[in-house]
C-alpha atoms as a PDB file:
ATOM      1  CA  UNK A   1     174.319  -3.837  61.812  1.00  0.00           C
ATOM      2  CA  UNK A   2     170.852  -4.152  62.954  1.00  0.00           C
ATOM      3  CA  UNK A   3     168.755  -1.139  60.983  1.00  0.00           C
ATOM      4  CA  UNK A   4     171.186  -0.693  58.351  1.00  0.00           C
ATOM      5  CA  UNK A   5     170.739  -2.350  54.784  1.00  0.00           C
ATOM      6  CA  UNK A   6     173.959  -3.847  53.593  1.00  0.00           C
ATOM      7  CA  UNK A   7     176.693  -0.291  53.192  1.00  0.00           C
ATOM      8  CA  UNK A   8     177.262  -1.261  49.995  1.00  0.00           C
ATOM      9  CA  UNK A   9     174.234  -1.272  48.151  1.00  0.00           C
ATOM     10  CA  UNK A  10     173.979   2.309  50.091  1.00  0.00           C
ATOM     11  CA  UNK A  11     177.189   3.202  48.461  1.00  0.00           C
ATOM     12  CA  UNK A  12     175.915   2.254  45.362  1.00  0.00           C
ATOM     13  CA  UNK A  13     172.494   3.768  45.637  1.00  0.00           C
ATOM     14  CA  UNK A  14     174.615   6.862  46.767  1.00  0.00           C
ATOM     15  CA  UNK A  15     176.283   7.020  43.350  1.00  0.00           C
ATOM     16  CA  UNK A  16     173.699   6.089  40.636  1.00  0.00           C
ATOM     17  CA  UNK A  17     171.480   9.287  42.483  1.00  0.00           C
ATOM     18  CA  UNK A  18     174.440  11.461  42.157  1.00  0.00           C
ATOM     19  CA  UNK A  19     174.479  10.972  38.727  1.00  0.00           C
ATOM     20  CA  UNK A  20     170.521  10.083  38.181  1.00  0.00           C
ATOM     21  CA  UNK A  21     172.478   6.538  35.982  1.00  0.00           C
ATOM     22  CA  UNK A  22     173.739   3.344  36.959  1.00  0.00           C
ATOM     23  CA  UNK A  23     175.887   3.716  33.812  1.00  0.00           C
ATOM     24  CA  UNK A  24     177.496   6.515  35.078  1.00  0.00           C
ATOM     25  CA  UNK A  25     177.659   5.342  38.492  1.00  0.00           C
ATOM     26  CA  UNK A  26     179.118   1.521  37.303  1.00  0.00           C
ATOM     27  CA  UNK A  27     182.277   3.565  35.423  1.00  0.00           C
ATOM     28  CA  UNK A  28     182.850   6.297  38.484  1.00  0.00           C
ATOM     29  CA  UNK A  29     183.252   2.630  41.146  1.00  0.00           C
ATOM     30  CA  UNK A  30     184.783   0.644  38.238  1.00  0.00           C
ATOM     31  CA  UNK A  31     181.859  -2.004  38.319  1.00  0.00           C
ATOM     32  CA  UNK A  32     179.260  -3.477  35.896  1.00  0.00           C
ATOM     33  CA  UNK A  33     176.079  -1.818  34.611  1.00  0.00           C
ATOM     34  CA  UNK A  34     174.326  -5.218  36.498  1.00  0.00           C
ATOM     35  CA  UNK A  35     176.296  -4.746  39.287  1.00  0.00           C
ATOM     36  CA  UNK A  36     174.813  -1.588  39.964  1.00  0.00           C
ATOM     37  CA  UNK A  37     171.422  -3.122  39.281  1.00  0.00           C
ATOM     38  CA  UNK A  38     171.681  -6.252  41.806  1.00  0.00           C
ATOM     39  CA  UNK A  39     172.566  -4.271  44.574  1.00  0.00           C
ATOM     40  CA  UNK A  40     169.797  -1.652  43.826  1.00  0.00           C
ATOM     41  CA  UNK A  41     167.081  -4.066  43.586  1.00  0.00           C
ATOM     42  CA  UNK A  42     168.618  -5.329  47.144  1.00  0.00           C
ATOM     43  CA  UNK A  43     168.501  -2.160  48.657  1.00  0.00           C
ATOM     44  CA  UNK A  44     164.610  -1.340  47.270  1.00  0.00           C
ATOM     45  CA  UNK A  45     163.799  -4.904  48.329  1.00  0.00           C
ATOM     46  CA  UNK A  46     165.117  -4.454  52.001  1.00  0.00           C
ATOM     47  CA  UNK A  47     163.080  -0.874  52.291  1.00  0.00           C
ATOM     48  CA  UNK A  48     160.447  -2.581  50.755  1.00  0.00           C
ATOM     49  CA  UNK A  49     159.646   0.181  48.491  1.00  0.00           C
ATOM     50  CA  UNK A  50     160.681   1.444  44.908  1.00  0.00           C
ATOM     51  CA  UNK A  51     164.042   3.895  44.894  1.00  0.00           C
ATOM     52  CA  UNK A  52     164.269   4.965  41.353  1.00  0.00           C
ATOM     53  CA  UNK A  53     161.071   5.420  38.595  1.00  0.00           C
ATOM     54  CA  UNK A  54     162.555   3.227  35.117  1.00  0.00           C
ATOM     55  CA  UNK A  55     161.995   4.636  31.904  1.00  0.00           C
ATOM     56  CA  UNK A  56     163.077   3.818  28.544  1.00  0.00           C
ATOM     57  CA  UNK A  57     166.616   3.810  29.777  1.00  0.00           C
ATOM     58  CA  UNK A  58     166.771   6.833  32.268  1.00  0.00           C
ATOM     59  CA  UNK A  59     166.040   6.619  35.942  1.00  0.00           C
ATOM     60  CA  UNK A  60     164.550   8.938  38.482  1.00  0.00           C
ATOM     61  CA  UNK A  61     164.241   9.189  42.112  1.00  0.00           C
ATOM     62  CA  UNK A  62     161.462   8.586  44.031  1.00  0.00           C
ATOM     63  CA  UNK A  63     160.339  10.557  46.858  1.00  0.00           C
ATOM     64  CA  UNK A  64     161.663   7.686  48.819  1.00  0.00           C
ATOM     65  CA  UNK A  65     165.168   7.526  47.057  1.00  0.00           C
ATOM     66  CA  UNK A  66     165.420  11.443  47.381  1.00  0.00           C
ATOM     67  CA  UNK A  67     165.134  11.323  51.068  1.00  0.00           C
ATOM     68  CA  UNK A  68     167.335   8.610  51.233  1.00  0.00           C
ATOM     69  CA  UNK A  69     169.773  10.392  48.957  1.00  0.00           C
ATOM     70  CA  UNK A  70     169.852  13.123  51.299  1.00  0.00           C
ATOM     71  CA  UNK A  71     170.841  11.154  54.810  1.00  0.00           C
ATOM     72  CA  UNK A  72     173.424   9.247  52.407  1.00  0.00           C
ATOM     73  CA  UNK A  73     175.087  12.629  51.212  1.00  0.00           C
ATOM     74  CA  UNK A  74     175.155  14.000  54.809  1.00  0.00           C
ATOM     75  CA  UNK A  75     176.138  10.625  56.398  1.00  0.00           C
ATOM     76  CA  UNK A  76     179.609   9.832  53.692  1.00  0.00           C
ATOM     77  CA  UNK A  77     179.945  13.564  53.981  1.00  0.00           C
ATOM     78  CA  UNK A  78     180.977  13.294  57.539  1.00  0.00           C
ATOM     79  CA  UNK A  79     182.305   9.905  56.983  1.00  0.00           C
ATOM     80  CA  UNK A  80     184.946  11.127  54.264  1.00  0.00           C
ATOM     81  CA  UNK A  81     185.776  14.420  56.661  1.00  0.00           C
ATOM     82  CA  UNK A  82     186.389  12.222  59.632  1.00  0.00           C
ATOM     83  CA  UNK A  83     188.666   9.985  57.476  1.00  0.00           C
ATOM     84  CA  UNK A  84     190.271  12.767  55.749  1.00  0.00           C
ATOM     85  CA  UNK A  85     191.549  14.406  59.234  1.00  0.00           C
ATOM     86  CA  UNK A  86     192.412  10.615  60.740  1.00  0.00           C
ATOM     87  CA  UNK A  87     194.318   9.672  57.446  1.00  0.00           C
ATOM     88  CA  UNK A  88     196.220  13.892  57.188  1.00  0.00           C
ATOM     89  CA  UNK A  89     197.173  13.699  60.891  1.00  0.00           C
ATOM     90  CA  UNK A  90     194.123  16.054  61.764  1.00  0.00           C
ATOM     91  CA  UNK A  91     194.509  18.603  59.073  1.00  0.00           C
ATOM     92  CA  UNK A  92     191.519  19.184  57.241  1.00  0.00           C
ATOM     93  CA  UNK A  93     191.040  21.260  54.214  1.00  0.00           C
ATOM     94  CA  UNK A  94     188.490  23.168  52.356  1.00  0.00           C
ATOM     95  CA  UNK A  95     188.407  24.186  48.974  1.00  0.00           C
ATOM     96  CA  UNK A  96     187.543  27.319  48.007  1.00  0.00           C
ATOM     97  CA  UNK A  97     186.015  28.903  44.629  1.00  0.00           C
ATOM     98  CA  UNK A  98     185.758  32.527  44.147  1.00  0.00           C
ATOM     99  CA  UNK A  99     186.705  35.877  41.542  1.00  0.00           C
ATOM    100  CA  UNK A 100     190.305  36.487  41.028  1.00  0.00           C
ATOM    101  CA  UNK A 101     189.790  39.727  42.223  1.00  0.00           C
ATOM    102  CA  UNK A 102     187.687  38.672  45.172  1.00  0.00           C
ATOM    103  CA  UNK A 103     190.737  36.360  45.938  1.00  0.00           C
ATOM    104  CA  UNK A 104     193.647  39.490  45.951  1.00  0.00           C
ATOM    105  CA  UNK A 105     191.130  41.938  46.914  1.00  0.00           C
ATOM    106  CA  UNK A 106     189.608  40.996  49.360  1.00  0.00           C
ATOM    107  CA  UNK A 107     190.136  37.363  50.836  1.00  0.00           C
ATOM    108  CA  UNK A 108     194.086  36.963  51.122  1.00  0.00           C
ATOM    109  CA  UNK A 109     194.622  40.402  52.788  1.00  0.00           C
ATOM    110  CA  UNK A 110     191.894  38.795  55.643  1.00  0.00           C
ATOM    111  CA  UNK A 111     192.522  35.200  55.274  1.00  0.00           C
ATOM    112  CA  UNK A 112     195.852  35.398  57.908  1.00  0.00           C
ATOM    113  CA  UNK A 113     193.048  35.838  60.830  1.00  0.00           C
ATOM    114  CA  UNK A 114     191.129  32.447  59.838  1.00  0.00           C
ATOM    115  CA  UNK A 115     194.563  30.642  60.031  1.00  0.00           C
ATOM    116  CA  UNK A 116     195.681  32.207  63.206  1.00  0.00           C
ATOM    117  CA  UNK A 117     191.968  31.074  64.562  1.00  0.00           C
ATOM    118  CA  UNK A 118     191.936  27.543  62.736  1.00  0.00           C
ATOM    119  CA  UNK A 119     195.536  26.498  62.116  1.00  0.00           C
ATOM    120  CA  UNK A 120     194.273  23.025  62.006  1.00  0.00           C
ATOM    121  CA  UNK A 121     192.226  23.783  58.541  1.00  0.00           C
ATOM    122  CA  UNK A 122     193.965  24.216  55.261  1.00  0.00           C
ATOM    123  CA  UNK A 123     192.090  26.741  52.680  1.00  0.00           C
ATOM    124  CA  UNK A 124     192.809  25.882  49.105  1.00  0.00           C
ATOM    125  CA  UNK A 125     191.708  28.724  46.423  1.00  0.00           C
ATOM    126  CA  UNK A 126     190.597  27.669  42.960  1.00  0.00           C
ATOM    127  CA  UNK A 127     189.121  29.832  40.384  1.00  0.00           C
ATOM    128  CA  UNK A 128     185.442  30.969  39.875  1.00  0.00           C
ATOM    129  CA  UNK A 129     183.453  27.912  38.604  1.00  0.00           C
ATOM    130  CA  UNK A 130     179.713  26.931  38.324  1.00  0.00           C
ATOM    131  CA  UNK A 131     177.307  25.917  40.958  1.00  0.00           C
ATOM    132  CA  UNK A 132     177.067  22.504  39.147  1.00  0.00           C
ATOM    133  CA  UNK A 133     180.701  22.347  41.149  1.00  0.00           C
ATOM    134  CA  UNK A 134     179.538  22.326  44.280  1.00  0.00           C
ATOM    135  CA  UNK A 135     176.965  19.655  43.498  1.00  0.00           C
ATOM    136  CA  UNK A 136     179.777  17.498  42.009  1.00  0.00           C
ATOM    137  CA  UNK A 137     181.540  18.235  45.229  1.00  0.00           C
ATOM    138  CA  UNK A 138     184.596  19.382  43.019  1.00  0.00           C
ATOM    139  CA  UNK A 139     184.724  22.423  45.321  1.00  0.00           C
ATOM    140  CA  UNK A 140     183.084  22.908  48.927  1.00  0.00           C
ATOM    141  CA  UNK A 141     182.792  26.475  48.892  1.00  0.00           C
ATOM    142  CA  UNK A 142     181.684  28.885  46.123  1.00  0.00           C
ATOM    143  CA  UNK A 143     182.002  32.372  46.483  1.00  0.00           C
ATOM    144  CA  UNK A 144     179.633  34.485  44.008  1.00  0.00           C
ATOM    145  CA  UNK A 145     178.221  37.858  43.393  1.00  0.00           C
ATOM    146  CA  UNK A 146     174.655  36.711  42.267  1.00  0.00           C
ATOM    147  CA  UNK A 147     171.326  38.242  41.783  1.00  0.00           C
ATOM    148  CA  UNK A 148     169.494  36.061  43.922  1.00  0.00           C
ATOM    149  CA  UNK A 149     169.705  33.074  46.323  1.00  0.00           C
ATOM    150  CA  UNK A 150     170.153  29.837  44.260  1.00  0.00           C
ATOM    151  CA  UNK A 151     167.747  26.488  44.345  1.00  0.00           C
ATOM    152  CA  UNK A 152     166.922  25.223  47.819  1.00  0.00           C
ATOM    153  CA  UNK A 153     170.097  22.093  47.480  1.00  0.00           C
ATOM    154  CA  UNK A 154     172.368  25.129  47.537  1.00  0.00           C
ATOM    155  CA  UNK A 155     172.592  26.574  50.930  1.00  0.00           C
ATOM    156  CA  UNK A 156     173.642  30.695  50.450  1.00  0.00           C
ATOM    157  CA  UNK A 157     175.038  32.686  52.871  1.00  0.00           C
ATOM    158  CA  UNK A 158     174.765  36.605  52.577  1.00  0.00           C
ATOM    159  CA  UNK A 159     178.081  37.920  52.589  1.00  0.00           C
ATOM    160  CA  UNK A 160     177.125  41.859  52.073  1.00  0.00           C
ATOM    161  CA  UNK A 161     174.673  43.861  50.223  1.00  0.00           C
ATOM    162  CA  UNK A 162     176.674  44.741  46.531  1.00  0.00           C
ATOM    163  CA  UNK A 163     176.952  48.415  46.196  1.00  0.00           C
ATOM    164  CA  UNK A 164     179.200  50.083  43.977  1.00  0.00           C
ATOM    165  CA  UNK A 165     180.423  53.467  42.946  1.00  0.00           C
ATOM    166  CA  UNK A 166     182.811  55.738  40.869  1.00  0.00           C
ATOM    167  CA  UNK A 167     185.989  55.559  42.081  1.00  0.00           C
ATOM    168  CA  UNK A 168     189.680  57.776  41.890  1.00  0.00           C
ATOM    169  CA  UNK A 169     193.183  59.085  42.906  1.00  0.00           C
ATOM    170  CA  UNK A 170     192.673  61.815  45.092  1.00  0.00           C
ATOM    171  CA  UNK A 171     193.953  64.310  42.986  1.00  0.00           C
ATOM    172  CA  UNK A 172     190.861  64.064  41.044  1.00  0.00           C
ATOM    173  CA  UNK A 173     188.380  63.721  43.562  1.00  0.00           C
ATOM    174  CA  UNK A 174     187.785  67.854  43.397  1.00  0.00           C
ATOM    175  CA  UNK A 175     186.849  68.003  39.771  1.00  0.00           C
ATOM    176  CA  UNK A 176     184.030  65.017  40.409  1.00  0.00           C
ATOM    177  CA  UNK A 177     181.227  66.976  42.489  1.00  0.00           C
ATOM    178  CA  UNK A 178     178.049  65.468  40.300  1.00  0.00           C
ATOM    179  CA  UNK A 179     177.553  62.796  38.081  1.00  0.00           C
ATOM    180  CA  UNK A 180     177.686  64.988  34.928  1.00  0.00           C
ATOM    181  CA  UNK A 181     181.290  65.649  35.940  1.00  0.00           C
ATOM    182  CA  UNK A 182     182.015  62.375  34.645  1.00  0.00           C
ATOM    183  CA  UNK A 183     181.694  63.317  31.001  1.00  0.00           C
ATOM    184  CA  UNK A 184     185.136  65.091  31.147  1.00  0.00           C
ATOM    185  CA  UNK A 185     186.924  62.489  33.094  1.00  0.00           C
ATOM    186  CA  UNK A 186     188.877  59.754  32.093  1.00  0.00           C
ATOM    187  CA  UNK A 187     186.943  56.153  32.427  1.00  0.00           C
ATOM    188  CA  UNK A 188     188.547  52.877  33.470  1.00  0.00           C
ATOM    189  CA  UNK A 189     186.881  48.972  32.612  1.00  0.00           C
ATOM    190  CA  UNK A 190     187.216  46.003  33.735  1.00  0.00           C
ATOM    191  CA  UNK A 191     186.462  43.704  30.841  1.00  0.00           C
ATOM    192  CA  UNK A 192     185.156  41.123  33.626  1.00  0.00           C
ATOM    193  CA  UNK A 193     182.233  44.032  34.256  1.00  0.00           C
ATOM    194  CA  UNK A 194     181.228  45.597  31.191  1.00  0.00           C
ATOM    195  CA  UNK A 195     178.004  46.723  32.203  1.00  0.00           C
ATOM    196  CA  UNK A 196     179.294  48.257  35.424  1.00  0.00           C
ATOM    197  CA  UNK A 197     179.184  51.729  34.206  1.00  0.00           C
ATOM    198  CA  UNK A 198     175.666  51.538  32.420  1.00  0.00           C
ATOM    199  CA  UNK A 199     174.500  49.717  35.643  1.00  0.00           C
ATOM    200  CA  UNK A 200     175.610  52.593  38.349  1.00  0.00           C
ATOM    201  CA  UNK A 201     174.169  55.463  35.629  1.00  0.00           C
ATOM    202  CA  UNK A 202     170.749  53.881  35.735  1.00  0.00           C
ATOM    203  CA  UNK A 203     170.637  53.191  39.614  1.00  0.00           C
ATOM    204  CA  UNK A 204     172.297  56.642  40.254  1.00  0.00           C
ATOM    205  CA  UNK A 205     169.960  58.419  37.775  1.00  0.00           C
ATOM    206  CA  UNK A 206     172.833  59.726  35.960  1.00  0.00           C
ATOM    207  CA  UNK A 207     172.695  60.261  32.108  1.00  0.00           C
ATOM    208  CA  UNK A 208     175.586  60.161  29.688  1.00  0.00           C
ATOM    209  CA  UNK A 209     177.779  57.932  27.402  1.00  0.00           C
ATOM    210  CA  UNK A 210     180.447  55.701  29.355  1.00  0.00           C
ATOM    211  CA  UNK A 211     181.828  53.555  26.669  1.00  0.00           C
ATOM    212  CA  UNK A 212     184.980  55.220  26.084  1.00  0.00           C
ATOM    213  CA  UNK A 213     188.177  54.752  28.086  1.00  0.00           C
ATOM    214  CA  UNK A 214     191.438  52.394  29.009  1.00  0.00           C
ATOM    215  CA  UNK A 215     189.926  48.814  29.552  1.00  0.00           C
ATOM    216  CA  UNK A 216     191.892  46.521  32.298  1.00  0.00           C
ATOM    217  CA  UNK A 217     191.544  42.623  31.885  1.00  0.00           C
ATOM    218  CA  UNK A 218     190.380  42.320  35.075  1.00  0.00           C
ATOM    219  CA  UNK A 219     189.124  44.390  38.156  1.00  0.00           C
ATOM    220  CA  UNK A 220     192.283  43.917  40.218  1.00  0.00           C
ATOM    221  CA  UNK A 221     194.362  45.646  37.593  1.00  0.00           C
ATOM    222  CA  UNK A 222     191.364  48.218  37.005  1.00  0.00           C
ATOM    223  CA  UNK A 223     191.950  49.360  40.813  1.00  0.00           C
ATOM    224  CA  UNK A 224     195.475  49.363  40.640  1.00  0.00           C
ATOM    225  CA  UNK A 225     195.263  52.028  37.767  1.00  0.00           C
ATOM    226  CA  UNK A 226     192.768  54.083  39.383  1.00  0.00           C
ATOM    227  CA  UNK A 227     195.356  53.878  42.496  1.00  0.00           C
ATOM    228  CA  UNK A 228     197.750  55.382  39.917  1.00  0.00           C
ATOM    229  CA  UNK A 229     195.478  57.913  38.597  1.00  0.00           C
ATOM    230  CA  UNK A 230     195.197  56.467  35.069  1.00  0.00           C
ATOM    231  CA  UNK A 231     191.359  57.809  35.583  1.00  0.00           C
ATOM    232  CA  UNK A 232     187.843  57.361  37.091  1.00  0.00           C
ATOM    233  CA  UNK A 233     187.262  53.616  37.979  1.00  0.00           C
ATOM    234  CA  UNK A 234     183.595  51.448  38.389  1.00  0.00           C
ATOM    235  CA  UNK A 235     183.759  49.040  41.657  1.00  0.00           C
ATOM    236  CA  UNK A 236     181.888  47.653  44.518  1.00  0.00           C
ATOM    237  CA  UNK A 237     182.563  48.807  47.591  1.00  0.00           C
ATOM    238  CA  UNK A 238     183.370  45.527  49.460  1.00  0.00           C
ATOM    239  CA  UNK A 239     186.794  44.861  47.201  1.00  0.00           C
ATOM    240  CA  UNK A 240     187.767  48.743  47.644  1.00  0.00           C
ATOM    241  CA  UNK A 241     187.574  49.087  51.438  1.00  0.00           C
ATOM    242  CA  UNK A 242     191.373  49.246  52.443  1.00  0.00           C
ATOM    243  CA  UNK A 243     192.159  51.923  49.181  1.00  0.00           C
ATOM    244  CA  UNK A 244     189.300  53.815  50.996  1.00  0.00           C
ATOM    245  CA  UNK A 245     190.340  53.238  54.452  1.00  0.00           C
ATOM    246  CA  UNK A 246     194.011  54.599  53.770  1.00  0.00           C
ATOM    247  CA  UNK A 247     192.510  57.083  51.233  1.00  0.00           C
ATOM    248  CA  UNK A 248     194.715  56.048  47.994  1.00  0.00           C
ATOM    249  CA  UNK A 249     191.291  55.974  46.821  1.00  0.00           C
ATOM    250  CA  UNK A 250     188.566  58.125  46.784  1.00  0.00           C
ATOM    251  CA  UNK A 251     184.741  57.918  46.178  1.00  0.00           C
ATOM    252  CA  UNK A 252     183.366  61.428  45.608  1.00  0.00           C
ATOM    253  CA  UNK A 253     179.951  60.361  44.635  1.00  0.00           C
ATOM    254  CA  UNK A 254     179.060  57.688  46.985  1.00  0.00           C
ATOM    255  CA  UNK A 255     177.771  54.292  46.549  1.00  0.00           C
ATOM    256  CA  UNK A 256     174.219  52.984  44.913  1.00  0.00           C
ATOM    257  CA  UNK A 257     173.017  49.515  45.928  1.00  0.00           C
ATOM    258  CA  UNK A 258     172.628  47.407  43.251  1.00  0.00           C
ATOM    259  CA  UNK A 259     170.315  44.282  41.971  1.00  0.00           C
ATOM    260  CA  UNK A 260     173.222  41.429  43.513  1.00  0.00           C
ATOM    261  CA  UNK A 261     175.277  40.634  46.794  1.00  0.00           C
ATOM    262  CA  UNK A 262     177.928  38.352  47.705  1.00  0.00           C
ATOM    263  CA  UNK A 263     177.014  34.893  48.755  1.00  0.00           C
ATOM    264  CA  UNK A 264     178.548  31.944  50.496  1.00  0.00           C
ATOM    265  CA  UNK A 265     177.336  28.767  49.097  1.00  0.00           C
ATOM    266  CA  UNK A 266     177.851  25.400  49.983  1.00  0.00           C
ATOM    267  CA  UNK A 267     176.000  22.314  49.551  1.00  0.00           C
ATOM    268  CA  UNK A 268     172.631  21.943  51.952  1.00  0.00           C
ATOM    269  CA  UNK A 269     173.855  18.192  52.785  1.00  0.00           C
ATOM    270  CA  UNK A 270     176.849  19.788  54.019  1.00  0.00           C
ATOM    271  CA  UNK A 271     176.138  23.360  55.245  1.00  0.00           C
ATOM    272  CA  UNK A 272     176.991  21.653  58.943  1.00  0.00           C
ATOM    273  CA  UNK A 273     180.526  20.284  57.951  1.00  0.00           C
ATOM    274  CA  UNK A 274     182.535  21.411  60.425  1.00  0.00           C
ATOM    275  CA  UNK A 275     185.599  23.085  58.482  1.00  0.00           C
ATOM    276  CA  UNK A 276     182.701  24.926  56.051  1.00  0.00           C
ATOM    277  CA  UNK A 277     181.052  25.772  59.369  1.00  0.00           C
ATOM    278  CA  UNK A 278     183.902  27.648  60.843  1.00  0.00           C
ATOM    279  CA  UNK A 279     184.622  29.351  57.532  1.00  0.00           C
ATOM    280  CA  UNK A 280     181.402  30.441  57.236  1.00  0.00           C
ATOM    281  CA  UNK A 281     181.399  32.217  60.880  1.00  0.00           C
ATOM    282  CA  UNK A 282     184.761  33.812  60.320  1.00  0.00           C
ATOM    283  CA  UNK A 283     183.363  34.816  57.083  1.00  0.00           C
ATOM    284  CA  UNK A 284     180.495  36.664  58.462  1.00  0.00           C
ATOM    285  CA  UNK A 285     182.336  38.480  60.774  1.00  0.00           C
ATOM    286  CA  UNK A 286     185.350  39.639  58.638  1.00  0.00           C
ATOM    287  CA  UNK A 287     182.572  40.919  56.112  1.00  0.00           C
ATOM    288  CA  UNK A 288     181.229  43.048  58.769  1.00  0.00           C
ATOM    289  CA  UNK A 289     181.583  46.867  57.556  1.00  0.00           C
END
């Protein structure tokens, strides 16, 4: 192809960068340390300039090889989609990383409205992982509560503003008119947020102990007992909003917005897949209040 240097030395190039090692690279495509090498020093000798920086052992990208890491990352990225759907018969599939309780709370009750409008795509959930995930492209969407956008290879979608707030039965909502109220009532924890109590008292300007109480292993079984009145429950608003909607739970004191908020993130080389493109629109608009 006239422009093009040969596709594999890009695929090669496209590896080693990955991985920032042709060692690395060699055992993921099942070749030879100097196989890697020969068709790097092809590719940098058909652009004519230098791809990686060598240095006692390690190699670096230059500003060349970044940019060309970038346009290889987008351009497989749509390659291995279009296969994907060709070689499935059209269905394509994202995977999906978020909290468990994200997942029951929040995501399946919602997620029958993405198939009904995409019933080509196929959503696989997996647990919460790392950021480092998405880079490795072992998951193509991460769902995270997170203080703050992530570095600029991560593309981050606001999902909603966290706020969070004490939570009951209705049967005790009348005995919680003020945050001192509290001190008589009994607590509920999620062990997955510990600090959740100590973090609403500070924001709400509310003083008191909160350690004591029933402790849930995670926030899904937290709500559940506040649902059954077991006692006074810590939880952001976005996971509660059906409980609140058909009023098996209660939030006497309101909501405080906190230091965090949901994001989507995805990798930047591959914010404009189309199946993570979609997901991300329906996303938006099923986190609308």
């Amino acid at each position: 192809m006239n422009g093009l240097p040969p596709l594999r030395a890009l695929h090669y190039f496209h590896q080693a960068a990955l991985h920032s090692s042709f060692s690395v690279a060699a055992e993921h495509l099942h070749v030879t340390h100097s196989a890697i090498s020969h068709q790097i020093r092809q590719l940098e000798s058909w652009m004519g300039k230098p791809l990686f920086v060598r240095s006692h052992g390690r190699v670096k990208l230059t500003s060349h090889g970044e940019r060309l890491l970038l346009s290889c990352q987008q351009a497989f990225s749509e390659l291995r989609s279009s296969c994907e759907s060709i070689r499935t018969g059209l269905l394509q599939q994202i995977r999906v990383s978020c909290a468990p309780s994200f997942l029951s709370q929040w995501l399946i009750p919602r997620i029958a409205s993405f198939y009904q409008r995409y019933p080509e795509i196929e959503v696989h959930f997996q647990p919460l992982t790392q950021i480092s995930q998405l880079r490795s492209e072992h998951v193509d969407v991460l769902i995270l509560s997170h203080g703050e956008p992530p570095e600029s290879d991560i593309d981050a979608t606001l999902v909603s503003e966290d706020e969070i707030g004490p939570l009951c039965a209705p049967h005790f909502a009348s005995q919680l008119r003020v945050g001192e109220d509290l001190a008589a009532m009994p607590l509920l924890h999620a062990d997955t947020r510990l600090h959740a109590w100590s973090e609403w008292a500070d924001k709400a300007g509310v003083s008191g102990r909160f350690n004591g109480g029933k402790h849930f292993e995670s926030l899904t079984l937290g709500i559940q007992a506040a649902r059954s009145g077991l006692g006074v429950l810590m939880a952001p608003r976005l996971l509660v909003r059906k409980e609140l909607e058909d009023g098996t739970l209660l939030a006497p004191l309101g909501f405080v917005r906190v230091e965090r908020a949901t994001w989507m993130m995805t990798k930047q080389s591959r914010r404009h897949d189309t199946e993570i493109s979609l997901f991300r629109d329906w996303l938006q608009d099923a986190a609308k209040p």
